[in-house]
Protein backbone atom coordinates (compact mmCIF):
# COMPACT_ATOMS: atom_id res chain seq x y z
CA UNK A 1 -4.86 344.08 22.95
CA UNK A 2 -6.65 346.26 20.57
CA UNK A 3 -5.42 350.32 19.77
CA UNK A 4 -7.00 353.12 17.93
CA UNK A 5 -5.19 354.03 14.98
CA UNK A 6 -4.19 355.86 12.06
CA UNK A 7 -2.58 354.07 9.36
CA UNK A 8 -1.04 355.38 6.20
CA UNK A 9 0.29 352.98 3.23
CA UNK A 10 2.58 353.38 1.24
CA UNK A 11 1.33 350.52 -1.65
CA UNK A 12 -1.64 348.71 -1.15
CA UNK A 13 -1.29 345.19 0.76
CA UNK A 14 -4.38 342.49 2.28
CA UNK A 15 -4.34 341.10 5.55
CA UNK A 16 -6.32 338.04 5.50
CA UNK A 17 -9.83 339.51 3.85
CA UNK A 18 -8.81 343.48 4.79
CA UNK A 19 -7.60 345.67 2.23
CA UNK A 20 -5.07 348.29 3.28
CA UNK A 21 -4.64 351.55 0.79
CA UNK A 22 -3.93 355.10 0.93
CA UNK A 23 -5.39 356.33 4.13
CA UNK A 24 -7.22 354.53 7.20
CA UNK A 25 -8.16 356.96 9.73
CA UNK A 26 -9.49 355.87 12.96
CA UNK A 27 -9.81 352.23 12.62
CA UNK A 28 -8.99 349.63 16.10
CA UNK A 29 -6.95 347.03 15.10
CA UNK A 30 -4.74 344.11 17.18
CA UNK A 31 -1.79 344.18 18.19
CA UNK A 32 -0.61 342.09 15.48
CA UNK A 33 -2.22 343.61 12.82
CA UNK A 34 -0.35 346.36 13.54
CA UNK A 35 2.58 344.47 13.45
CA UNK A 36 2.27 343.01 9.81
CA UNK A 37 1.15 346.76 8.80
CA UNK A 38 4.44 347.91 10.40
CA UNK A 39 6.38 344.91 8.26
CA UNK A 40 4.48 346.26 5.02
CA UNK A 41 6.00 349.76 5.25
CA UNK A 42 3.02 351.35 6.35
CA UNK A 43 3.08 354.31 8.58
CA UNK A 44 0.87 353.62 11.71
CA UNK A 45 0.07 356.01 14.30
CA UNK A 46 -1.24 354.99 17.95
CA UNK A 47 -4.89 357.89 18.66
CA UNK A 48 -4.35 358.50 22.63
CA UNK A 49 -7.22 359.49 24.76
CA UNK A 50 -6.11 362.88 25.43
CA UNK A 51 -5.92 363.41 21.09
CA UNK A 52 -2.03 362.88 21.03
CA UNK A 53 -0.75 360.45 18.30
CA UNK A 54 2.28 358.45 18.96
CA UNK A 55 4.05 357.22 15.80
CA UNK A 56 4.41 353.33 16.45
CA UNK A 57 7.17 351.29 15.11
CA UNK A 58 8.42 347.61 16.03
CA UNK A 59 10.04 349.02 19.40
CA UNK A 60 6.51 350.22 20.51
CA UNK A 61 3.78 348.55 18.81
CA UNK A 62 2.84 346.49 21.84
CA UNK A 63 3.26 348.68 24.38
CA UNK A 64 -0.02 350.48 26.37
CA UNK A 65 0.69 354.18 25.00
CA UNK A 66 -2.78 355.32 26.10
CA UNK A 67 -4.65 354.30 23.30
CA UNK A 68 -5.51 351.21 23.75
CA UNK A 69 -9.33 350.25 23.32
CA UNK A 70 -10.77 348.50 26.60
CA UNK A 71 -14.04 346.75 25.06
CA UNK A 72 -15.32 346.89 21.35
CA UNK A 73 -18.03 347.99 22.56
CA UNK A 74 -17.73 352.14 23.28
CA UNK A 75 -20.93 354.18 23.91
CA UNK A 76 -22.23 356.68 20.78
CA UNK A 77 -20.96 359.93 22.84
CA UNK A 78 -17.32 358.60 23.09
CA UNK A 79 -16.87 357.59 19.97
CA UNK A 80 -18.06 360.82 18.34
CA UNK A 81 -15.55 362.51 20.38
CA UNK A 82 -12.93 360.92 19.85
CA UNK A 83 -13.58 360.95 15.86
CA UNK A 84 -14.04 364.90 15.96
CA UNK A 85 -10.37 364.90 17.79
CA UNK A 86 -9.13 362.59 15.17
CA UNK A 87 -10.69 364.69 12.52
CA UNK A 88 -9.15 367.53 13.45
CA UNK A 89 -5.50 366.07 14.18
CA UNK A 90 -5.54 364.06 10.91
CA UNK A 91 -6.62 367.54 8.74
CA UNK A 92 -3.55 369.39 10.08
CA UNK A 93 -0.98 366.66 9.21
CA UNK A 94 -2.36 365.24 6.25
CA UNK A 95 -0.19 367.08 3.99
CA UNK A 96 2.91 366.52 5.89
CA UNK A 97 2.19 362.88 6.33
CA UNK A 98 1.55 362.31 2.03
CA UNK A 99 5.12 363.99 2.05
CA UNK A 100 6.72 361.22 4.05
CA UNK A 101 4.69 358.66 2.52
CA UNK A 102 6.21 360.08 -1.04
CA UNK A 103 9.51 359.99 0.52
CA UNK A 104 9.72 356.42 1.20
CA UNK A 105 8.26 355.03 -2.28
CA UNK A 106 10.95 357.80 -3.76
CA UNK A 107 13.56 355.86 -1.47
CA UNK A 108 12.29 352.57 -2.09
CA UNK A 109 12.40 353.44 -5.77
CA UNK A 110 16.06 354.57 -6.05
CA UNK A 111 16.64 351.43 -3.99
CA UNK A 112 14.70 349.01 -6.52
CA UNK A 113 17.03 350.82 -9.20
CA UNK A 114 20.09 350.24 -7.49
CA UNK A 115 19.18 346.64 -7.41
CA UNK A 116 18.68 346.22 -11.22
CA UNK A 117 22.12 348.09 -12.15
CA UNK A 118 23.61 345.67 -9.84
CA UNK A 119 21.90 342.55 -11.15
CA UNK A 120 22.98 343.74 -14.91
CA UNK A 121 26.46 344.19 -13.79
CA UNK A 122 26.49 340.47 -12.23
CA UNK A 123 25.10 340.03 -15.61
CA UNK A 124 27.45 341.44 -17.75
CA UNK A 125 30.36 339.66 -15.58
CA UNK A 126 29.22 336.41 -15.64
CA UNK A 127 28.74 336.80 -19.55
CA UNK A 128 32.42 338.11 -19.96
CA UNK A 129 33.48 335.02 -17.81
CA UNK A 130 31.31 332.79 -19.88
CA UNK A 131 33.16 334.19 -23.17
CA UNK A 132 36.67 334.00 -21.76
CA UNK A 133 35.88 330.32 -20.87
CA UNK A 134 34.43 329.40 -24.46
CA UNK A 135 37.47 331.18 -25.87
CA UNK A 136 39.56 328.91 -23.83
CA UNK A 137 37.78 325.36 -24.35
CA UNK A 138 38.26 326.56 -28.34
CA UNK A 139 41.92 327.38 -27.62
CA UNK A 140 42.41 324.47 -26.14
CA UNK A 141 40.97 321.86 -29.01
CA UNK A 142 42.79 323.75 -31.62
């Protein structure tokens, strides 16, 4: 099953030869596409007929939302429709959707810190352990 959608990334990632970056408005991808967009983090956003956009996620992804795309082959009047709707949707939220997409590198920042503190205190423990073990294998030849 094929969908019409928006999707918004986070950091940059390649699914077999397609690049994903920054902004791609518009575009029909499979349903499992979507899926492995959804698994990089990206925000992805189903285009309805009637110009709605449903925010899909791994509960949802698969299910027929009203934007899924019958044939690839759509007439020249449809399509440009459909674009000028998407156009005009996408322009409204844009800045509200670069805010989100901020907020979750700023999350998955403070988590990537959080990570390294912890690996350095692991660290620094298994170094003290290492030292109080030398000290004793000395201690104990003496």
């Amino acid at each position: 099953m094929k969908k019409k959608v928006d999707v918004f990334c986070a950091k940059a990632f390649t699914i077999g030869a397609a690049n994903f970056a920054g902004r791609c408005l518009g575009i029909v991808l499979d349903v499992e596409t979507i899926r492995i967009c959804l698994f990089n983090k990206a925000l992805v956003w189903e285009l309805t007929n009637d110009g709605k956009r449903i925010a899909l996620d791994l509960s949802n992804y698969r299910k027929d939302n009203g934007g899924v795309v019958e044939s690839d082959t759509t007439t020249a009047n449809d399509e440009t429709n459909r674009s000028t709707k998407v156009t005009k949707i996408s322009f409204k939220e844009t800045k509200t959707l670069d805010q989100e997409v901020k907020k979750e590198n700023v999350v998955a920042e403070v988590e990537a810190k959080a990570e390294v503190v912890e690996d350095k205190t692991a660290h620094n423990n298994n170094q003290q352990q290492n030292q109080k073990n030398n000290n004793k294998f000395k201690n104990s030849k003496a």
